[in-house]
Protein backbone atom coordinates (compact mmCIF):
# COMPACT_ATOMS: atom_id res chain seq x y z
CA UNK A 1 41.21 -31.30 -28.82
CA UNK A 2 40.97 -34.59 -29.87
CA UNK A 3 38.52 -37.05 -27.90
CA UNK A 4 39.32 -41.19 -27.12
CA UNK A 5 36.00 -41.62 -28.16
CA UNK A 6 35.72 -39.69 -31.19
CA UNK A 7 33.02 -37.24 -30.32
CA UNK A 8 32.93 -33.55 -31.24
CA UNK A 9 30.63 -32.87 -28.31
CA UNK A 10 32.48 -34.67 -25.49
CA UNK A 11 33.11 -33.03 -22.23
CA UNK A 12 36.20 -33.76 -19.81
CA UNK A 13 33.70 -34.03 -16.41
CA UNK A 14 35.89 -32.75 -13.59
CA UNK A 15 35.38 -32.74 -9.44
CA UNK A 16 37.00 -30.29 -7.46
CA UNK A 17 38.01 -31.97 -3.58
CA UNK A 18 39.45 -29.10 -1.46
CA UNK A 19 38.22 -28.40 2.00
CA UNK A 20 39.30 -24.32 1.39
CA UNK A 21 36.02 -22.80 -0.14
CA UNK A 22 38.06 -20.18 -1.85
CA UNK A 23 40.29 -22.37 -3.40
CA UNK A 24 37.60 -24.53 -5.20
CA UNK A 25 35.88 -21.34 -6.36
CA UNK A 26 38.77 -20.36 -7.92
CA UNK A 27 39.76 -24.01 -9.54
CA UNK A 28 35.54 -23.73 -10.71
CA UNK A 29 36.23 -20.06 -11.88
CA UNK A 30 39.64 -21.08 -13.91
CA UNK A 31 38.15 -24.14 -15.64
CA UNK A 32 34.84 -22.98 -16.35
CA UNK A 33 36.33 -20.90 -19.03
CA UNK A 34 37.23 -23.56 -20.91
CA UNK A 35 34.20 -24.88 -23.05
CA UNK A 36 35.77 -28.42 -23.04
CA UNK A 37 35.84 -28.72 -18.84
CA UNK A 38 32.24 -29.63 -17.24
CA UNK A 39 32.20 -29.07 -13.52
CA UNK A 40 30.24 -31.43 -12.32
CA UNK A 41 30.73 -31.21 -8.46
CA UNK A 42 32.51 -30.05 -5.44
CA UNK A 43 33.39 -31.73 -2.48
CA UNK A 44 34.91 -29.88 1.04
CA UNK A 45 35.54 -33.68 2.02
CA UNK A 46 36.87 -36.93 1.17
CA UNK A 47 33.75 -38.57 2.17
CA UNK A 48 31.69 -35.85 0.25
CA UNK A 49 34.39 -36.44 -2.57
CA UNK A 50 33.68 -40.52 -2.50
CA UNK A 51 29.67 -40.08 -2.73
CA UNK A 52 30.22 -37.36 -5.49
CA UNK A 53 32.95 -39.61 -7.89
CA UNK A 54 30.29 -42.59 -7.74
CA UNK A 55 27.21 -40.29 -8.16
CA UNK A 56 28.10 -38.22 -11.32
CA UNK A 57 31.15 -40.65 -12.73
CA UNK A 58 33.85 -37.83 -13.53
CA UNK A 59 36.79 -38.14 -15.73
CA UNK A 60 39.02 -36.43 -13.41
CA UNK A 61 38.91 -35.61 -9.88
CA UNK A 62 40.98 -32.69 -8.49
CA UNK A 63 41.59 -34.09 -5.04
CA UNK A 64 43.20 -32.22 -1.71
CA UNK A 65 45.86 -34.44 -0.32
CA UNK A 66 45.37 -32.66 3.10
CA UNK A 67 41.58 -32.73 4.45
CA UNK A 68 40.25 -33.21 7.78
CA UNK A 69 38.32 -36.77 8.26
CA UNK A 70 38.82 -38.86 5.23
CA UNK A 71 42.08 -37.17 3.53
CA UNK A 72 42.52 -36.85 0.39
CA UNK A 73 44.31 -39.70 -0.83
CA UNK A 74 42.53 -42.16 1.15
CA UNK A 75 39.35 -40.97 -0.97
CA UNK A 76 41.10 -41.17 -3.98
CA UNK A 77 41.96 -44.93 -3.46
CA UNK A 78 38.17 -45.22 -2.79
CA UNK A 79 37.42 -43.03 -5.72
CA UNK A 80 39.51 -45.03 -7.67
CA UNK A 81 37.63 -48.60 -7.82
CA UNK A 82 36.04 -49.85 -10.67
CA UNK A 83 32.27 -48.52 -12.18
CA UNK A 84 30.20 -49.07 -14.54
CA UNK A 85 31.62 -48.59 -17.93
CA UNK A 86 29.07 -46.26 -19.11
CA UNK A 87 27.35 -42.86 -18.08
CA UNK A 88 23.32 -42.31 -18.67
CA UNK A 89 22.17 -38.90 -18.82
């Protein structure tokens, strides 16, 4: 795989939003087997899925359209605002 940034070492930093337990195990399960995919939360929320995008900064977010409270794409357009441009470890 080829990176945007050029390093060998680069992860794609993924959170998984579902509200179905068994559902986000199995996303976690499926994408944990690839060595490029870091996990680096889960959310059974939107609101738990907000916190967790501007915590840990993910690439991706795997978002549930359909969750009770703050739905899915609601969180996403909150997810979705500008941060800071980069990550410290």
């Amino acid at each position: 795989m080829t990176h945007v940034d050029g390093a060998d070492d680069a992860h794609i930093r993924v959170l998984i939003a579902d509200d179905h337990p068994v559902f986000r195990y199995g996303l976690v399960a499926l994408l944990h087997a690839d060595p490029e995919i870091e996990i680096v939360g889960e959310a059974g929320t939107g609101d738990e899925a907000v916190e967790l995008a501007e915590a840990r900064d993910p690439d991706v977010i795997l978002m549930d359209l359909n969750m009770p409270g703050l739905g899915g794409i609601e969180a996403t357009r909150l997810s979705s605002r500008p941060r800071r441009t980069s990550r410290s470890s």
